[in-house]
Protein backbone atom coordinates (compact mmCIF):
# COMPACT_ATOMS: atom_id res chain seq x y z
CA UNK A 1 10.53 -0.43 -31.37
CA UNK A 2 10.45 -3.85 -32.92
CA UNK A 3 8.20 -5.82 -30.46
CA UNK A 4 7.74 -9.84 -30.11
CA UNK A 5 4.42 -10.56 -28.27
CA UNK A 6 3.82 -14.28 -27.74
CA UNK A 7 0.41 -15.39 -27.37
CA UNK A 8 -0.96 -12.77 -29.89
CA UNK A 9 -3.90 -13.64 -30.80
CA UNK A 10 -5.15 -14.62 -27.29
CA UNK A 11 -7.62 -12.31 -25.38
CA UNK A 12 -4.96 -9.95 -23.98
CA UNK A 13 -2.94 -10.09 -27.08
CA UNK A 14 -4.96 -9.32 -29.54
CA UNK A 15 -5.97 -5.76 -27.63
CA UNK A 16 -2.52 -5.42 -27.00
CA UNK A 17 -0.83 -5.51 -30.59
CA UNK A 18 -3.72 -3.27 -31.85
CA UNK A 19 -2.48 -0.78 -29.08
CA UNK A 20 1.45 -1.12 -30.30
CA UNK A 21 0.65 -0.99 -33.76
CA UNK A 22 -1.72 2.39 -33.37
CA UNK A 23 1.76 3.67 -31.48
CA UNK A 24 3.89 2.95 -34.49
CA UNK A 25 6.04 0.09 -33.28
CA UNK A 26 7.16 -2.60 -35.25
CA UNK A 27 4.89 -5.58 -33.52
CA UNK A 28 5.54 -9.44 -34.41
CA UNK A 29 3.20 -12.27 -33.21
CA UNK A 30 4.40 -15.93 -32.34
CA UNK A 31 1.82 -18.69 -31.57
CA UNK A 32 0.16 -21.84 -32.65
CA UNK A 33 -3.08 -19.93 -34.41
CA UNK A 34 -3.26 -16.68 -35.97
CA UNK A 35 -7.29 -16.91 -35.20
CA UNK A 36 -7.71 -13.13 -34.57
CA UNK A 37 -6.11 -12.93 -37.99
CA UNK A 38 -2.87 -10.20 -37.54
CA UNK A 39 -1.56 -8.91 -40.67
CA UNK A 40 1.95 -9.97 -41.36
CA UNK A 41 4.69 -10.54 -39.29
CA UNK A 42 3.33 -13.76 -37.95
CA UNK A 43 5.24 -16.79 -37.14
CA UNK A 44 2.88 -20.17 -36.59
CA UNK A 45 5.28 -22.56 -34.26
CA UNK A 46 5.09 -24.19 -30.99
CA UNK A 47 6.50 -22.41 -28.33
CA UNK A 48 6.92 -25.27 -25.96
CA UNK A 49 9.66 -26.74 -28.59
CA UNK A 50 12.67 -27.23 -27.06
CA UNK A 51 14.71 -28.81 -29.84
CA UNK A 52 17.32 -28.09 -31.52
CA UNK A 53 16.14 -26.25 -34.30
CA UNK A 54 12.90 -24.76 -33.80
CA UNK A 55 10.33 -21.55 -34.51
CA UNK A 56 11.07 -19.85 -31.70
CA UNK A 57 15.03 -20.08 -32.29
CA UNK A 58 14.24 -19.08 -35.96
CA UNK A 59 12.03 -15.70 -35.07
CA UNK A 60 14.74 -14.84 -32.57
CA UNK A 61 17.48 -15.41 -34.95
CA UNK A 62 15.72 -13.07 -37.75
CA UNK A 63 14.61 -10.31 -35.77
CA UNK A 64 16.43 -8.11 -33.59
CA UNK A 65 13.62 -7.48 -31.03
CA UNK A 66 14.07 -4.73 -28.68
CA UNK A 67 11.25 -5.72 -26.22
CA UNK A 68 9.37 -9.39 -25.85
CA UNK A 69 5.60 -9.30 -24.21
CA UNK A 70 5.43 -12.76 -22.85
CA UNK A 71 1.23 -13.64 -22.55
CA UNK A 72 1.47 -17.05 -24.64
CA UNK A 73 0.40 -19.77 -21.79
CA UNK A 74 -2.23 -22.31 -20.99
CA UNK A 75 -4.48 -20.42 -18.62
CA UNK A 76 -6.86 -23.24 -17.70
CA UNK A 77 -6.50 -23.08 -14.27
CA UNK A 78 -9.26 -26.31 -13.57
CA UNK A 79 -7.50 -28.33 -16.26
CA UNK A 80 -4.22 -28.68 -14.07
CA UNK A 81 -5.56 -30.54 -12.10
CA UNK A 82 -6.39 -33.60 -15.19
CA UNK A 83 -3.60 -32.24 -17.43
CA UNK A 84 -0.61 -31.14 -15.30
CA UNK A 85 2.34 -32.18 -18.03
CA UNK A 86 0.45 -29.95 -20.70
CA UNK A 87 -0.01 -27.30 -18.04
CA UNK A 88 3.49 -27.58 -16.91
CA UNK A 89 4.62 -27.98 -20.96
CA UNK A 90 2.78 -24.98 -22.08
CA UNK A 91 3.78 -22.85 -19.15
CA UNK A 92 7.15 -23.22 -17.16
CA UNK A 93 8.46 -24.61 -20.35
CA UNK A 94 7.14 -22.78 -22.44
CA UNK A 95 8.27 -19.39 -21.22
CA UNK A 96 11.65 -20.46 -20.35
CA UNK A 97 12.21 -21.78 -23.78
CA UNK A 98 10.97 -17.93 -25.25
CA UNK A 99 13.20 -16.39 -22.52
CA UNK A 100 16.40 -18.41 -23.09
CA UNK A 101 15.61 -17.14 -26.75
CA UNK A 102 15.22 -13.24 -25.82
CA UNK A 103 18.64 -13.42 -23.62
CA UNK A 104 20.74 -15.12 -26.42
CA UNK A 105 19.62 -12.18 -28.85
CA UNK A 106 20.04 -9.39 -26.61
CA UNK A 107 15.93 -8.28 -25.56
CA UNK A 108 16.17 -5.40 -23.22
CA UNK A 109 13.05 -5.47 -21.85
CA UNK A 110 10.78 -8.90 -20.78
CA UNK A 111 7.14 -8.43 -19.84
CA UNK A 112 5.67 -11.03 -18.39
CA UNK A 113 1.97 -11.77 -17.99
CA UNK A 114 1.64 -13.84 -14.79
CA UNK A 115 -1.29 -14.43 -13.03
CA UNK A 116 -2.73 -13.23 -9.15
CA UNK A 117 -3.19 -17.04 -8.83
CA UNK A 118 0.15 -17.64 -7.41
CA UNK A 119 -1.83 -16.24 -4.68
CA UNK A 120 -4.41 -18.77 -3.34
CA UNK A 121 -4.73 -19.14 -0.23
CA UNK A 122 -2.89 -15.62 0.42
CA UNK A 123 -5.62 -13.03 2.80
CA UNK A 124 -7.27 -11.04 0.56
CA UNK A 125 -6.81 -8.53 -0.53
CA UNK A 126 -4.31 -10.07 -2.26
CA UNK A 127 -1.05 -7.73 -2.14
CA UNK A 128 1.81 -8.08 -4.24
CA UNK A 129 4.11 -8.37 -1.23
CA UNK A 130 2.27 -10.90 0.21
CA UNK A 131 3.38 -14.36 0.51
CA UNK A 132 2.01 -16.20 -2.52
CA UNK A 133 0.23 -20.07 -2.02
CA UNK A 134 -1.24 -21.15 -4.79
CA UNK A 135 -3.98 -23.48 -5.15
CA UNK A 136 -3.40 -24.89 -8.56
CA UNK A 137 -0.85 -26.23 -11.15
CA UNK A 138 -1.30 -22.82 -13.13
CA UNK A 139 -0.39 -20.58 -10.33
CA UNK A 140 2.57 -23.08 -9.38
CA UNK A 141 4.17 -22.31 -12.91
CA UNK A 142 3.41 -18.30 -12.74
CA UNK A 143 5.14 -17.93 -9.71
CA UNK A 144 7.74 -20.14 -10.91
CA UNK A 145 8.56 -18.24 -13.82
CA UNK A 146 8.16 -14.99 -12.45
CA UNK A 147 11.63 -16.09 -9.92
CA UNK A 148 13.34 -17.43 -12.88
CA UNK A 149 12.73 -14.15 -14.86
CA UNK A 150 14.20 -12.45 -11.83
CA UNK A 151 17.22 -14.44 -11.30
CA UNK A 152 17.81 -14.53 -15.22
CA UNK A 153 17.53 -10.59 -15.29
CA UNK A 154 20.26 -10.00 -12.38
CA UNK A 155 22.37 -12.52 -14.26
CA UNK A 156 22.31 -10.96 -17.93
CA UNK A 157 21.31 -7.48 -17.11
CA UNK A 158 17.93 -6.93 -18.49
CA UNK A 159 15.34 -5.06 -17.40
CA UNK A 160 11.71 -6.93 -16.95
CA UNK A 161 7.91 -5.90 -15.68
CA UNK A 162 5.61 -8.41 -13.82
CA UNK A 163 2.11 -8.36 -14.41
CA UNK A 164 -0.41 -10.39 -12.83
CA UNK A 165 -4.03 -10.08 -14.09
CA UNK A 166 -7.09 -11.08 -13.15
CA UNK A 167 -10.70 -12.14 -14.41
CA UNK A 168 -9.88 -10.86 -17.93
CA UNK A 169 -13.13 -11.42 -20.19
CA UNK A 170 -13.78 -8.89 -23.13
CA UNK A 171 -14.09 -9.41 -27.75
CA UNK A 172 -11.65 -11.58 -28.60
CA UNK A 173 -11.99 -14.58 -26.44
CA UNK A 174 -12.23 -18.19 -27.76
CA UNK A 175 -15.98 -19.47 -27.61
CA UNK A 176 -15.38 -22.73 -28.45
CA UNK A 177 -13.12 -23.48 -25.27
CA UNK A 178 -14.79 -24.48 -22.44
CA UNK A 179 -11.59 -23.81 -20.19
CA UNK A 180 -12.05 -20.33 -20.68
CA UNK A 181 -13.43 -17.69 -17.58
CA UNK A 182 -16.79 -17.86 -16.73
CA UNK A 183 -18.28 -14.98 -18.70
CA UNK A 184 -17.42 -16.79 -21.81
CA UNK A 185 -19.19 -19.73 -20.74
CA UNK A 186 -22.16 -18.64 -19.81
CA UNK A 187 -22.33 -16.37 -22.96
CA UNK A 188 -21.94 -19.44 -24.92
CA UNK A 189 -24.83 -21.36 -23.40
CA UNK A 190 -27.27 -18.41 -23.70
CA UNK A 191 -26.30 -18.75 -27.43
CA UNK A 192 -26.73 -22.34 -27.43
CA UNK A 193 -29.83 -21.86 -25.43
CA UNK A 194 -28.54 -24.66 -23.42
CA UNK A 195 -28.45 -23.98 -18.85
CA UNK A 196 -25.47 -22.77 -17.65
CA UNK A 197 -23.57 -24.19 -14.09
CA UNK A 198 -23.29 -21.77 -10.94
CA UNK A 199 -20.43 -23.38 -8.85
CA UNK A 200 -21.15 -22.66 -4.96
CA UNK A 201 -23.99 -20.88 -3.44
CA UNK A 202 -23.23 -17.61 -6.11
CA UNK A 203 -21.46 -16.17 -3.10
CA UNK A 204 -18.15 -16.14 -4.59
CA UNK A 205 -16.82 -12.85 -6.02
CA UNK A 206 -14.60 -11.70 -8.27
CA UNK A 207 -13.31 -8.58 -10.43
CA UNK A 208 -14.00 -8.59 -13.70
CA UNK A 209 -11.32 -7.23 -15.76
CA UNK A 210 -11.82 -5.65 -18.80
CA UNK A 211 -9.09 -6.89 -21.49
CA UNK A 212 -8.47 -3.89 -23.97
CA UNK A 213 -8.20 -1.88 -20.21
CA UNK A 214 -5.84 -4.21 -19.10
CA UNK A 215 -3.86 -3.99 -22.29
CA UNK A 216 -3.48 -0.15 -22.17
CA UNK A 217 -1.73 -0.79 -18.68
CA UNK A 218 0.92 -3.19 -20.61
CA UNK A 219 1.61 -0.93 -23.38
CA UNK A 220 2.78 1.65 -20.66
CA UNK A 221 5.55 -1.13 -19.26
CA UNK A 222 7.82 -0.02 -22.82
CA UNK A 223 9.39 3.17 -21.32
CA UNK A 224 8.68 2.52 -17.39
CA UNK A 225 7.39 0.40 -14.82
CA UNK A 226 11.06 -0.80 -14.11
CA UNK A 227 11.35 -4.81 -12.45
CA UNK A 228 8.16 -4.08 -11.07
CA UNK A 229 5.73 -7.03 -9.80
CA UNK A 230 2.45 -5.36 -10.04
CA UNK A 231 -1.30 -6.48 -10.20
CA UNK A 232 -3.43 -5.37 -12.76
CA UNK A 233 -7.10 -4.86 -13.22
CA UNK A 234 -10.33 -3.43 -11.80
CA UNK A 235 -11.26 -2.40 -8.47
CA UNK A 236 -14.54 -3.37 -8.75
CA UNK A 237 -15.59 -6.81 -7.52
CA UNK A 238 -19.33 -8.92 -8.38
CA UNK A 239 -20.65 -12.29 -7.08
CA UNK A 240 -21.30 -14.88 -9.79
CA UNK A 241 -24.94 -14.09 -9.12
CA UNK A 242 -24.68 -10.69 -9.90
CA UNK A 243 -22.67 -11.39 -12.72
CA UNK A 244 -25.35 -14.27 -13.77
CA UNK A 245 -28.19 -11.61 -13.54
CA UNK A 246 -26.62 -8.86 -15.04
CA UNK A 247 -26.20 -11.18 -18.19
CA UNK A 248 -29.57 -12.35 -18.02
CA UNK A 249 -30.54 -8.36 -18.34
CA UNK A 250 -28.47 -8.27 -21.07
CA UNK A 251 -28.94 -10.65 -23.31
CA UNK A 252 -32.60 -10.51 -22.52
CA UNK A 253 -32.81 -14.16 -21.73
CA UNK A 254 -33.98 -16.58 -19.34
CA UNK A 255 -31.61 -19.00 -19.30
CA UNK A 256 -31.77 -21.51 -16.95
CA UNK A 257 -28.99 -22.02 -14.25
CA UNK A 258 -28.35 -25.06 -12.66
CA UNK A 259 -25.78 -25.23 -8.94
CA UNK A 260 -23.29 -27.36 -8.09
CA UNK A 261 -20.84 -27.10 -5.33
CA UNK A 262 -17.43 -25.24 -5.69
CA UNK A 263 -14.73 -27.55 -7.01
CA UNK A 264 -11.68 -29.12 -5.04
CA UNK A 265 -9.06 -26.18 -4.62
CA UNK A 266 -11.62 -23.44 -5.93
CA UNK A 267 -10.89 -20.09 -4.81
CA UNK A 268 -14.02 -18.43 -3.54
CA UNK A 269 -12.72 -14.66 -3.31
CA UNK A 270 -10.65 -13.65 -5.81
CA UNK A 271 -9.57 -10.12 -4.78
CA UNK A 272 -6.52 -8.41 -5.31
CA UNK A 273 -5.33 -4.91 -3.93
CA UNK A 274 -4.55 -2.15 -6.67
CA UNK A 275 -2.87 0.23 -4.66
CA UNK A 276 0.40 0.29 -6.68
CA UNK A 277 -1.69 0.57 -10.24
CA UNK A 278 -3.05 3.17 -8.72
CA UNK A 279 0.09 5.08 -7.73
CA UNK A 280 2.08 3.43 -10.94
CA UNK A 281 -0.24 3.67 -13.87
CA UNK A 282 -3.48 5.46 -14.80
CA UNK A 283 -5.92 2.44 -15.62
CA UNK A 284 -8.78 2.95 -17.51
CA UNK A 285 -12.44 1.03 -15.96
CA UNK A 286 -15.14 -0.13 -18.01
CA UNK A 287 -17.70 -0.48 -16.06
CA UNK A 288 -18.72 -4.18 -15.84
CA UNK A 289 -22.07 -3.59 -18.17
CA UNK A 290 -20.40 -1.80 -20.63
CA UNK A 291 -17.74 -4.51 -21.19
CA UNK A 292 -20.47 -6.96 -21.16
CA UNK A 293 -22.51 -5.68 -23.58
CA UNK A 294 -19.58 -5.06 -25.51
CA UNK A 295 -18.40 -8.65 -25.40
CA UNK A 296 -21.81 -9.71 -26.08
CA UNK A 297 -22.27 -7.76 -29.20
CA UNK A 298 -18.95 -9.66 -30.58
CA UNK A 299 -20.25 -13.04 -29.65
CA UNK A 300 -23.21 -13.13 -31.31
CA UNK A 301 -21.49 -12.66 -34.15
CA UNK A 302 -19.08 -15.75 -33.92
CA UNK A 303 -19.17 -19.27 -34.85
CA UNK A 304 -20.29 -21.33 -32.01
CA UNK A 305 -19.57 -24.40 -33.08
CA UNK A 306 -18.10 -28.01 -31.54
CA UNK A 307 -15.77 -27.31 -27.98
CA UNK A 308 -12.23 -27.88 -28.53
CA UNK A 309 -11.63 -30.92 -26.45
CA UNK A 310 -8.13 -31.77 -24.65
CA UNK A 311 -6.76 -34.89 -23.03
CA UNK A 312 -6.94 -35.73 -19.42
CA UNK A 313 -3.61 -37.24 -18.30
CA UNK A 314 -4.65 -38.50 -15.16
CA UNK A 315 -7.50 -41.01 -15.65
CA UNK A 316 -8.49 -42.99 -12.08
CA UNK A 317 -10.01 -46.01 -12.05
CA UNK A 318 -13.38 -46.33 -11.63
């Protein structure tokens, strides 16, 4: 197949194009960086364009794609809450401009990474039937899109798959932006011998997924998994202070940590139910150690230099 992933060199992306290339498809990449450097078929552009004559119209226009993987977003779910017309730009916007693109040329299939933050407040664990309330910007513009993907897909008659992961850490992840998950930060200050922040009492949990284990359930979305809304990731759920010590084992540190209280809107357990992966898809589990270590490994190796900084949009008076 000839395959349009957005957001390829992100996290998830990157895993995921390795995974469609190694199964012979045609893959393309659209995004603003090419920093996990794919080989060809690359188009630099801003998604979030919505003019006339733009990148996205132009890839769209040139390639006859028969399936789009939609992952190209701003996941910083904390910088909402400073930055909510970039959130809302490089989200809602975003993938509506890349989907109004994919019905015009005739994409049969629409995968769609959302997010089980249009969950919040939801009991846990959260199901994918239950009745989403999210707690930030970001999860007000996944569950956003995912209805407009629906209601565009009964419209034009194409078929789509919902994903929403969660926790995603693994090689491949940015360690210059300080927006990323929490992993990633705290790897970055034990590099930078510098203390790294515990937000509440260490008590909060989440599960940890795995990215290249998370991108083998995507791949499988090609040939099945039908206008299905399904969560993906592991079972397997750690407190930030297991988490903390485990990397303290690992990276044979002693970095100090420093506590400060959870955030306004924070989400203290994160857990989502799995039972449809489990009857759906076969999903592969790293255990948490192995993945660290894993992720480690890569980020010694790259450049940890200045953090990308972004503008806050809402600026109070002091």
């Amino acid at each position: 197949m000839k395959i349009l992933v957005t957001g390829h060199s992100g996290l998830l992306g990157s895993h995921l194009v390795t995974l469609l290339k190694a199964e012979g498809h045609e893959v393309y990449g659209i995004s603003r960086t090419n920093r996990m450097g794919m080989i060809g078929n690359v188009f630099l552009g801003d998604l979030a364009d919505v003019s006339l004559s733009t990148v996205t119209q132009y890839v769209f226009e040139q390639v006859k794609f028969d399936a789009v993987y939609h992952l190209a977003a701003n996941a910083a779910e904390a910088k909402g809450q400073v930055s909510p017309v970039d959130m809302v730009s490089r989200n809602l916007l975003l993938s509506t401009n890349v989907l109004r693109y994919a019905i015009q040329s005739g994409v049969k299939k629409f995968i769609y990474a959302s997010s089980v933050s249009v969950y919040g407040d939801a009991p846990i664990p959260y199901a994918e039937d239950s009745q989403p309330h999210p707690k930030d910007v970001y999860g007000v513009n996944k569950i956003a899109f995912e209805q407009e993907l629906k209601i565009m897909a009964q419209v034009y008659g194409f078929d789509y798959t919902i994903f929403r992961p969660h926790n995603l850490y693994g090689p491949g992840q940015n360690p210059n932006d300080l927006t990323k998950n929490v992993i990633n930060l705290f790897m970055r200050k034990i590099l930078l011998r510098e203390p790294y922040t515990i937000l509440g009492d260490g008590s909060v949990r989440r599960g940890f997924s795995y990215a290249p284990d998370v991108a083998k359930v995507f791949a499988q979305a090609l040939e099945g998994l039908s206008k299905i809304t399904m969560n993906v990731g592991t079972t397997h759920i750690a407190s930030i202070e297991q988490l903390s010590a485990l990397l303290q084992q690992i990276t044979k540190s002693d970095t100090q940590v420093e506590r400060k209280p959870l955030r306004k809107q924070e989400i203290d357990l994160f857990i989502a139910d799995h039972s449809l992966q489990s009857s759906l898809v076969e999903y592969h589990e790293t255990p948490l150690e192995e993945g660290l270590r894993e992720t480690w490994d890569w980020m010694k190796k790259q450049d940890i230099s200045k953090p990308i900084k972004f503008k806050e949009e809402i600026c109070l008076p002091k």
